[in-house]
PDB file of N, CA and C in Angstrom:
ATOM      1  N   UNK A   1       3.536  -6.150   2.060  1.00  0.00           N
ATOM      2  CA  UNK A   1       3.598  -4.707   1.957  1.00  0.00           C
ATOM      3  C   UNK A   1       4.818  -4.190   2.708  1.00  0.00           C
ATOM      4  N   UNK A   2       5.659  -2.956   2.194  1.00  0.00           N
ATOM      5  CA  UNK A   2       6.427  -2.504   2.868  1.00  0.00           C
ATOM      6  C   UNK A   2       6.507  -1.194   3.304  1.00  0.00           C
ATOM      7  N   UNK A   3       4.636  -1.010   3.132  1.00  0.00           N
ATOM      8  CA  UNK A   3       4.156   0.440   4.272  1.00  0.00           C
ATOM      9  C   UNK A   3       3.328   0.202   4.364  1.00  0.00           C
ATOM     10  N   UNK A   4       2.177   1.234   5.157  1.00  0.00           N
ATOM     11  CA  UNK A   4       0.962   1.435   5.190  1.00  0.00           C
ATOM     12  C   UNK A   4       0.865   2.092   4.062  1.00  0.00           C
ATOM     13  N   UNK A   5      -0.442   1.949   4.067  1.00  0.00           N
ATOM     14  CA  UNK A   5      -1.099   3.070   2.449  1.00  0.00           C
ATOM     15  C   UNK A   5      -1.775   3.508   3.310  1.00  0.00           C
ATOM     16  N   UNK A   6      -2.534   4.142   4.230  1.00  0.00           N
ATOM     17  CA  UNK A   6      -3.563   4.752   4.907  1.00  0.00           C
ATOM     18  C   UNK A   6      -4.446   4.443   3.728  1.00  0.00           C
ATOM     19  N   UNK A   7      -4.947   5.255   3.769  1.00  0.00           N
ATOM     20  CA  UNK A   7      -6.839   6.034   3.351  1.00  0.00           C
ATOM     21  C   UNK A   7      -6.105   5.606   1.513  1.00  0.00           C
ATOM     22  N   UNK A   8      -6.680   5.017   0.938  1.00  0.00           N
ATOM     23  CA  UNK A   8      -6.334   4.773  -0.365  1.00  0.00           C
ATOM     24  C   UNK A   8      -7.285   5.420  -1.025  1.00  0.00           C
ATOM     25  N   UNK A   9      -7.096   6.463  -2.192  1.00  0.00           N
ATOM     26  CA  UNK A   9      -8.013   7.062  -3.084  1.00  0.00           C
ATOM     27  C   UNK A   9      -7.241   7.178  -4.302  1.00  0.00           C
ATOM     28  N   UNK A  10      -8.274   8.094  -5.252  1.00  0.00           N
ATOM     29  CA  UNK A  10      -8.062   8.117  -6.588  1.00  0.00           C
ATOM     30  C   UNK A  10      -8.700   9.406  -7.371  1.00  0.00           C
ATOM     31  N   UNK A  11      -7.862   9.767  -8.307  1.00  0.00           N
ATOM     32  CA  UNK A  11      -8.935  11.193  -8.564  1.00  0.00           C
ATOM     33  C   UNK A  11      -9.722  10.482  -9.577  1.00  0.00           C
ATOM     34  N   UNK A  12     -10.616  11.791 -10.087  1.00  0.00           N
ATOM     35  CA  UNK A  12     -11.960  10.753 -11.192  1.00  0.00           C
ATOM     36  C   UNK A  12     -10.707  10.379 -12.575  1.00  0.00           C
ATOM     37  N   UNK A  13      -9.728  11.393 -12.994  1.00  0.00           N
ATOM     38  CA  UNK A  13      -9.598  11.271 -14.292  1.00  0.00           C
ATOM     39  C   UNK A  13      -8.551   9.903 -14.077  1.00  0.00           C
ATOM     40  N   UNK A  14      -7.892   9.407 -13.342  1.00  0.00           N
ATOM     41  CA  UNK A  14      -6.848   8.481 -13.006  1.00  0.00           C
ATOM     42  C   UNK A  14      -8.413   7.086 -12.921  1.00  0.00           C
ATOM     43  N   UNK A  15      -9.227   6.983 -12.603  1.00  0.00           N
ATOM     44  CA  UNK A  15     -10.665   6.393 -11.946  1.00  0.00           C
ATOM     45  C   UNK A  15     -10.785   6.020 -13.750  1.00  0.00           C
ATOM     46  N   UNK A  16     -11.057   6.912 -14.438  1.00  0.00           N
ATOM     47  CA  UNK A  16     -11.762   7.112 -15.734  1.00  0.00           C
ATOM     48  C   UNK A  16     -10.674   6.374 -16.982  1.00  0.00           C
ATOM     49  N   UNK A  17      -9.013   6.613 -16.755  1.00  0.00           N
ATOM     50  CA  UNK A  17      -8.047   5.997 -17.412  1.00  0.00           C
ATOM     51  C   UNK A  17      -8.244   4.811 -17.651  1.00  0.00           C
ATOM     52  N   UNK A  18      -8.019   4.705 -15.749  1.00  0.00           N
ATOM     53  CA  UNK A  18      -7.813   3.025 -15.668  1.00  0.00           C
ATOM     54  C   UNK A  18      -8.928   1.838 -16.122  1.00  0.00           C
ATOM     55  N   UNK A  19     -10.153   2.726 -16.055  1.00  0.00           N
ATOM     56  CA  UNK A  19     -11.257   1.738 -16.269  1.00  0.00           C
ATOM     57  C   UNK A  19     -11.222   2.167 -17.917  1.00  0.00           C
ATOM     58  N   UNK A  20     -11.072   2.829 -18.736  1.00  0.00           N
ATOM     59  CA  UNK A  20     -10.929   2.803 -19.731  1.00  0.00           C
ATOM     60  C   UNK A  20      -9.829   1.427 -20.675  1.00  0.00           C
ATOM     61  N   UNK A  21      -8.768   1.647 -20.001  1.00  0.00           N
ATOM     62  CA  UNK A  21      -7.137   0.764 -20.284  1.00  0.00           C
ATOM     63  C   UNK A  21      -7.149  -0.345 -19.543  1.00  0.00           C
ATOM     64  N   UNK A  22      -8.527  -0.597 -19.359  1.00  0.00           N
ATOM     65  CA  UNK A  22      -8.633  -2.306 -18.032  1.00  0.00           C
ATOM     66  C   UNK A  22      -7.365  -1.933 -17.239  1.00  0.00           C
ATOM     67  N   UNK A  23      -7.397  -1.476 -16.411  1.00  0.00           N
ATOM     68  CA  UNK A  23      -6.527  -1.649 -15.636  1.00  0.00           C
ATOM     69  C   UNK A  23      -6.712  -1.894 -14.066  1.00  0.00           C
ATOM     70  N   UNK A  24      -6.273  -2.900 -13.440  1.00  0.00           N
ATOM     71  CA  UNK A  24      -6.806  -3.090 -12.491  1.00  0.00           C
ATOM     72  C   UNK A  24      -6.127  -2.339 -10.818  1.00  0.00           C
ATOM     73  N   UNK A  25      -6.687  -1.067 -10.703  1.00  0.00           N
ATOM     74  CA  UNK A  25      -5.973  -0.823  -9.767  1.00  0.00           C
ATOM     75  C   UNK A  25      -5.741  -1.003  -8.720  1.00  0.00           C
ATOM     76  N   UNK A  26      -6.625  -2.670  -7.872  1.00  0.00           N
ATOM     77  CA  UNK A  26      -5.899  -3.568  -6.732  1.00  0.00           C
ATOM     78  C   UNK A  26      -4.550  -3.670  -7.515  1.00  0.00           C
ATOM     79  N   UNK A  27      -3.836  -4.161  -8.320  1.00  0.00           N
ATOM     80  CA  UNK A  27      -2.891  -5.254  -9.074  1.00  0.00           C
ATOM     81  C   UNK A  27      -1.755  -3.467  -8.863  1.00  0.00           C
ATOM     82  N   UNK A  28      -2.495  -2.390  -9.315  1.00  0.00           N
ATOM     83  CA  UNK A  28      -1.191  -1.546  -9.474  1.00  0.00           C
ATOM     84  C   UNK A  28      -0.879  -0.692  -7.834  1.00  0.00           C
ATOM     85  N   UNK A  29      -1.552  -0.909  -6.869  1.00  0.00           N
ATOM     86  CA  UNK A  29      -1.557  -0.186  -5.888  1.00  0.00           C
ATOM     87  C   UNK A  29      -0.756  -1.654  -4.781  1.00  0.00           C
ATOM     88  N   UNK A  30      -1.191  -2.501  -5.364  1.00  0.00           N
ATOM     89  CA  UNK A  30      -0.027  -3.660  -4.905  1.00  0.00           C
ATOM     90  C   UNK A  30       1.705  -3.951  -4.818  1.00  0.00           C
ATOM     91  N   UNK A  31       1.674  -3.710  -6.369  1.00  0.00           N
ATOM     92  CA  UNK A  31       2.575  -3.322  -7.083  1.00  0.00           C
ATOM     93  C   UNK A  31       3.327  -2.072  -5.921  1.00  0.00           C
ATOM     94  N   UNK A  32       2.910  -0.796  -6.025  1.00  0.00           N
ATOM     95  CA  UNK A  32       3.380   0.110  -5.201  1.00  0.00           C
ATOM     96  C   UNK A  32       3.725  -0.538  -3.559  1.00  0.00           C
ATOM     97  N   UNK A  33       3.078  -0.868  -3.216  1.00  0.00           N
ATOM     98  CA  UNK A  33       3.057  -1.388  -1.686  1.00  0.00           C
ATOM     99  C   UNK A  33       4.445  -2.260  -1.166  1.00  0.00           C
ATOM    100  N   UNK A  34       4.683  -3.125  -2.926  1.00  0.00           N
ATOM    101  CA  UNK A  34       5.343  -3.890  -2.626  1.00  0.00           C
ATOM    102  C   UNK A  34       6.864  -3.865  -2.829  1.00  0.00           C
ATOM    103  N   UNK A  35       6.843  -2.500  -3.557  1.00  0.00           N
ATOM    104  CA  UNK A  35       7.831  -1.931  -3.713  1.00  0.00           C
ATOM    105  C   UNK A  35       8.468  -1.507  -5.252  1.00  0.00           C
ATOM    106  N   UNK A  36       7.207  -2.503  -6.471  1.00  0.00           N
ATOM    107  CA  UNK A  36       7.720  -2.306  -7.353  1.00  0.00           C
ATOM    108  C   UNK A  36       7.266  -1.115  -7.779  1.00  0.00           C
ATOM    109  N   UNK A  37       8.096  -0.284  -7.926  1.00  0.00           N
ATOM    110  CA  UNK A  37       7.651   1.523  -8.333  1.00  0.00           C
ATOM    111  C   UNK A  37       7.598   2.122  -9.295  1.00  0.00           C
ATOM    112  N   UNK A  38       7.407   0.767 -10.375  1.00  0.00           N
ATOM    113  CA  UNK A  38       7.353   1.140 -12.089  1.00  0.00           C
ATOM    114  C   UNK A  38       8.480   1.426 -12.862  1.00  0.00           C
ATOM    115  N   UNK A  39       8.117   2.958 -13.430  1.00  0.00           N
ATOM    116  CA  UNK A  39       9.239   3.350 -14.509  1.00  0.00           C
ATOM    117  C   UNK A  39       9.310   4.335 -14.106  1.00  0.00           C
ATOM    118  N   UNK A  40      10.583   4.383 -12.830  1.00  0.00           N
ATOM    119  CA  UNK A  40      10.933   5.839 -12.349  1.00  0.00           C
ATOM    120  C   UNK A  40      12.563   5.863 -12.630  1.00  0.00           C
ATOM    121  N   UNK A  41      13.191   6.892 -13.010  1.00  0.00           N
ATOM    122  CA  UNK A  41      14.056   6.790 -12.837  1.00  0.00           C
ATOM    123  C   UNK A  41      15.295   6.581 -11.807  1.00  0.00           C
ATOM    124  N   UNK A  42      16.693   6.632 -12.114  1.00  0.00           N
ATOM    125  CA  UNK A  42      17.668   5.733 -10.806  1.00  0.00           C
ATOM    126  C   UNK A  42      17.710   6.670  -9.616  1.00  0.00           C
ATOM    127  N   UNK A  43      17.608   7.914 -10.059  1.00  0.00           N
ATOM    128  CA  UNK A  43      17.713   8.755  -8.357  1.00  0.00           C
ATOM    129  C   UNK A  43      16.097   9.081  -8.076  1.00  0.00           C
ATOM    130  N   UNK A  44      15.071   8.659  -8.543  1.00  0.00           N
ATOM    131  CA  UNK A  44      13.815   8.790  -8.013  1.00  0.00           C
ATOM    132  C   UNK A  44      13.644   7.343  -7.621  1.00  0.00           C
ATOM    133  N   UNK A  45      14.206   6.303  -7.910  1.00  0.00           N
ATOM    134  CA  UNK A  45      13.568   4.921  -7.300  1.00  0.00           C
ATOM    135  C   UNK A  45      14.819   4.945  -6.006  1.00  0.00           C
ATOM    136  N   UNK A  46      15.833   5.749  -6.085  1.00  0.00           N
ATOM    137  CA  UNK A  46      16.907   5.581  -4.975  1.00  0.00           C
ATOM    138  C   UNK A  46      16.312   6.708  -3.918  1.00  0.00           C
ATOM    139  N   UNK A  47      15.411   7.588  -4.089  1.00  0.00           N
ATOM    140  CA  UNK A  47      14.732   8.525  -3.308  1.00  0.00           C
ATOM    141  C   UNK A  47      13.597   7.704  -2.025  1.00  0.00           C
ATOM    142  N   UNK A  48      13.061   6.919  -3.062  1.00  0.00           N
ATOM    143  CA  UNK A  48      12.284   5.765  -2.834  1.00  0.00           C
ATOM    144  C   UNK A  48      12.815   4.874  -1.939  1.00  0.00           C
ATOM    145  N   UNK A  49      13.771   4.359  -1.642  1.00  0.00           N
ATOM    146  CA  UNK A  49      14.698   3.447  -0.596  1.00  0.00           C
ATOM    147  C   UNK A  49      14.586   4.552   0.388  1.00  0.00           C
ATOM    148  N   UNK A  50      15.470   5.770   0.153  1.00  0.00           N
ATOM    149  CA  UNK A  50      15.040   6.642   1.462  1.00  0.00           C
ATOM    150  C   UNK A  50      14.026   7.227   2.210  1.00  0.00           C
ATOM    151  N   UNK A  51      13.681   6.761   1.364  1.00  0.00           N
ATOM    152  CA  UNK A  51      11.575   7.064   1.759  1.00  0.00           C
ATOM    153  C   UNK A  51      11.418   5.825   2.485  1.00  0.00           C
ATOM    154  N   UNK A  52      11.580   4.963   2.591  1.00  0.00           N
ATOM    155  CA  UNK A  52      10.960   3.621   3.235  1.00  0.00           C
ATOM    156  C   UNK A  52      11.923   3.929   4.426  1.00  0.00           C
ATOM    157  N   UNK A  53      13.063   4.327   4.169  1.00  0.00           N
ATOM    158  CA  UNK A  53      14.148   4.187   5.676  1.00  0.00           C
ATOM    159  C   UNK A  53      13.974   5.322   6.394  1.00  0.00           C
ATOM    160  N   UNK A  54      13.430   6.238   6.006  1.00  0.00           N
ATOM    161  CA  UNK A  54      12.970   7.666   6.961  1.00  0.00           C
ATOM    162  C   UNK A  54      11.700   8.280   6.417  1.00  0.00           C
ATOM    163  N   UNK A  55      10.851   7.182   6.880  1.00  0.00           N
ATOM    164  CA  UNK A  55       9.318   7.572   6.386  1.00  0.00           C
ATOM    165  C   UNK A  55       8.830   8.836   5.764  1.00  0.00           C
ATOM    166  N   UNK A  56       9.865   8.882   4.087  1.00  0.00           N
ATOM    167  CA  UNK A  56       9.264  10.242   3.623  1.00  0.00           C
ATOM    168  C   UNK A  56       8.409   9.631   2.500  1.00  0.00           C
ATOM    169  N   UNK A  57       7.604  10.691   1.494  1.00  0.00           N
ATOM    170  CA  UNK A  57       6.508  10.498   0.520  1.00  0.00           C
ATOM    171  C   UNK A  57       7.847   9.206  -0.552  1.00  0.00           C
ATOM    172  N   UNK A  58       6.972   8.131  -0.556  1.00  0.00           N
ATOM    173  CA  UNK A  58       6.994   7.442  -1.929  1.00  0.00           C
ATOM    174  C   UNK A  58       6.051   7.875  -2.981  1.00  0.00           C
ATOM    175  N   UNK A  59       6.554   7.453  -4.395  1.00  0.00           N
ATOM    176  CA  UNK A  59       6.198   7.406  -5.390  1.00  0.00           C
ATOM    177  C   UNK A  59       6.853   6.695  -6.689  1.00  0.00           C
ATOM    178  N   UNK A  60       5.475   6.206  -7.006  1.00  0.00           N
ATOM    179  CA  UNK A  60       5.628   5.379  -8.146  1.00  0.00           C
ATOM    180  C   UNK A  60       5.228   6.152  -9.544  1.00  0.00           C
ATOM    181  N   UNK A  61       5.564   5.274 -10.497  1.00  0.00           N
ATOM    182  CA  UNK A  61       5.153   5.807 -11.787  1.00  0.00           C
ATOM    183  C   UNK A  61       4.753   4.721 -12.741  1.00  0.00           C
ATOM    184  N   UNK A  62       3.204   4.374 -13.133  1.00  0.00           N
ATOM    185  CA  UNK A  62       3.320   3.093 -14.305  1.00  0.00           C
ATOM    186  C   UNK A  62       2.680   3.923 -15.243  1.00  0.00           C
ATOM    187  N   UNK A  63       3.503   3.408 -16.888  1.00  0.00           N
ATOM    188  CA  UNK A  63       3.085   3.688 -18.105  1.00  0.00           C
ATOM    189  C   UNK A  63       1.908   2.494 -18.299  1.00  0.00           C
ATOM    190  N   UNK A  64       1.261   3.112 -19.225  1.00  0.00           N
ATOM    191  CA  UNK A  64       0.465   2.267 -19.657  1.00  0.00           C
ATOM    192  C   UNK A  64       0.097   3.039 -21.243  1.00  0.00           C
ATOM    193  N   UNK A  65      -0.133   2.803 -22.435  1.00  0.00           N
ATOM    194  CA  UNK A  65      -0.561   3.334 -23.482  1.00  0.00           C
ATOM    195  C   UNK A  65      -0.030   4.223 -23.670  1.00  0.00           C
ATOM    196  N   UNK A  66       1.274   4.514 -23.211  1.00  0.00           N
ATOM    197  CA  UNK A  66       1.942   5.700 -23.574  1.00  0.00           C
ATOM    198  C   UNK A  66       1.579   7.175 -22.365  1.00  0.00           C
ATOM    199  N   UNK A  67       0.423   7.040 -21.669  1.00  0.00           N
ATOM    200  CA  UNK A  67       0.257   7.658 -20.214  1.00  0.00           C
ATOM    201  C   UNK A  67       0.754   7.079 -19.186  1.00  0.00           C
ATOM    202  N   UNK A  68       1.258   7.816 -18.230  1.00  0.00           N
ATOM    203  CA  UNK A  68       1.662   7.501 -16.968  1.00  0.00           C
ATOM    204  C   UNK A  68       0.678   7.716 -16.075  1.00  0.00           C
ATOM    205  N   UNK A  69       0.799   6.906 -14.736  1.00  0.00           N
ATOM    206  CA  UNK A  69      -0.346   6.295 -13.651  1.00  0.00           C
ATOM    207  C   UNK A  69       0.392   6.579 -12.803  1.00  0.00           C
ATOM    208  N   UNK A  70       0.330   7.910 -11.909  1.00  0.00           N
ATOM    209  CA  UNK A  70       0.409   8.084 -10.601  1.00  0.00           C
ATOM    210  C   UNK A  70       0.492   7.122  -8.978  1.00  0.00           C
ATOM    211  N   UNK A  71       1.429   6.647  -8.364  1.00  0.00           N
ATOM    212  CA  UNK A  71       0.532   6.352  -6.406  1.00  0.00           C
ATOM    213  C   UNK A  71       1.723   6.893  -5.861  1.00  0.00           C
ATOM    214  N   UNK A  72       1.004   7.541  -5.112  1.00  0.00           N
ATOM    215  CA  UNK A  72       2.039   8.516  -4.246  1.00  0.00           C
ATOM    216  C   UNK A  72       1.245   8.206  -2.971  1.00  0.00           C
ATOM    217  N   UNK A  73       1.796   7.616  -1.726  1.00  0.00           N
ATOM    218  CA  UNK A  73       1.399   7.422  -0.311  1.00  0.00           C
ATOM    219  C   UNK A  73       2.307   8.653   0.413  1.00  0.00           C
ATOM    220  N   UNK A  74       1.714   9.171   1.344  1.00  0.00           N
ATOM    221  CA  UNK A  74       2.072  10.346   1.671  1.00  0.00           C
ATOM    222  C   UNK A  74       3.212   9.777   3.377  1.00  0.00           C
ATOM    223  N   UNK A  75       4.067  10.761   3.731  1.00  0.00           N
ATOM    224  CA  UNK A  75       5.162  10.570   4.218  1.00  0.00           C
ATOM    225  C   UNK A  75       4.455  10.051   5.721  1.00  0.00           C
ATOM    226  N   UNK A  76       3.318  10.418   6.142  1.00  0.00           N
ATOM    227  CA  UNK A  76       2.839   9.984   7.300  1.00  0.00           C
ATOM    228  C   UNK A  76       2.156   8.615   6.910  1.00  0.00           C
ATOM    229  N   UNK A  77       1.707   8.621   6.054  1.00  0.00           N
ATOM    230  CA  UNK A  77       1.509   6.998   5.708  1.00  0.00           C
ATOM    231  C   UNK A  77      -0.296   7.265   6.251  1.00  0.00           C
ATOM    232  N   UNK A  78      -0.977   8.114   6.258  1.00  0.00           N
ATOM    233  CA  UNK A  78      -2.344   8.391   6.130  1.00  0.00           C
ATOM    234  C   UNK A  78      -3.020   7.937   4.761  1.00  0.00           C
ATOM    235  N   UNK A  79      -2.466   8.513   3.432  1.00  0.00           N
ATOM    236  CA  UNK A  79      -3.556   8.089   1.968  1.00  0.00           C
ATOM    237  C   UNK A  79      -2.632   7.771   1.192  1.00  0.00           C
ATOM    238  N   UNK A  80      -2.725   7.205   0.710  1.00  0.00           N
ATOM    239  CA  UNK A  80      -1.991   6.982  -0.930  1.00  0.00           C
ATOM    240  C   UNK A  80      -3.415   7.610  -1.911  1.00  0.00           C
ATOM    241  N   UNK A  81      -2.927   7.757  -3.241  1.00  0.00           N
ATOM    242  CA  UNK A  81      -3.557   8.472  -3.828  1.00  0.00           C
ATOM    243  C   UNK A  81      -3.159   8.164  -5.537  1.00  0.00           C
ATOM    244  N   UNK A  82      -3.724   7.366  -6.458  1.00  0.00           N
ATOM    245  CA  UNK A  82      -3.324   7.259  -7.614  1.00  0.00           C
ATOM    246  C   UNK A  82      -4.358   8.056  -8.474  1.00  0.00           C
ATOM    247  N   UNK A  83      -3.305   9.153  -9.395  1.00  0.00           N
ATOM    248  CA  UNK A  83      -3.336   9.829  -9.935  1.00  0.00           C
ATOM    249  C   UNK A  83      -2.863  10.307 -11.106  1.00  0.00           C
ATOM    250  N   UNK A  84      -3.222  10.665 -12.221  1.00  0.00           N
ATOM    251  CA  UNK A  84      -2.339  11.338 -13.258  1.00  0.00           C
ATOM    252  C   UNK A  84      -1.753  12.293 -13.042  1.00  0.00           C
ATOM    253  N   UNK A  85      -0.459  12.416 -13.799  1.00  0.00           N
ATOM    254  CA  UNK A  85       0.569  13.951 -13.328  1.00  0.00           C
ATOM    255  C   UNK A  85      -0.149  15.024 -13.675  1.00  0.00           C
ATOM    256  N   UNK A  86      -1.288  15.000 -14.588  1.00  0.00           N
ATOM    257  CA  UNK A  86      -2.247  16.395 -14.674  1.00  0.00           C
ATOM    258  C   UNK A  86      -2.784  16.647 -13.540  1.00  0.00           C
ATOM    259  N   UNK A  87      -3.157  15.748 -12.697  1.00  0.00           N
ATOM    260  CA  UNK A  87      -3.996  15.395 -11.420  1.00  0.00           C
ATOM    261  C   UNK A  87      -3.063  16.520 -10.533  1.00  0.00           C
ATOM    262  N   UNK A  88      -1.906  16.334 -10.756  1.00  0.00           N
ATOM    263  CA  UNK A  88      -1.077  16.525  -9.569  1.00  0.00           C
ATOM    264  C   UNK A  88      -1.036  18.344  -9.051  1.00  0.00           C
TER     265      UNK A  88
END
């Protein structure tokens, strides 16, 4: 891992996706941790480097079925939180 995730949660409809689209969200909250941050673009995954070097909010983005899958760990490093962008 190359943060804390604090308090890890999930809203119901991101809860309801993933178990719909098998998706396993140990495997995608890993994924985040570990740095791989999906399908974000070059100045949001380069936002992301500065987020790890001056502990601000990361965020990731995974498609899946044509929806995107929210984890956003917050800049104090208390919750991460995977979510849909409706969620947000």
């Amino acid at each position: 891992m190359l943060f804390r995730l604090g308090h890890v949660v999930c809203t119901p409809a991101a809860l309801e996706f993933c178990t719909a689209q098998n998706i396993d969200m140990i495997k995608l909250i890993r994924r985040h941790a570990a740095g791989d941050f999906g399908d974000l673009s070059v100045s949001d995954a380069e936002a992301n480097v500065q987020a790890l070097q001056h502990d601000l909010r990361v965020f990731s983005s995974y498609v899946f079925a044509g929806e995107k899958v929210w984890v956003i760990t917050e800049a104090d490093r208390t919750s991460t939180c995977v979510l849909l962008p409706e969620d947000y």
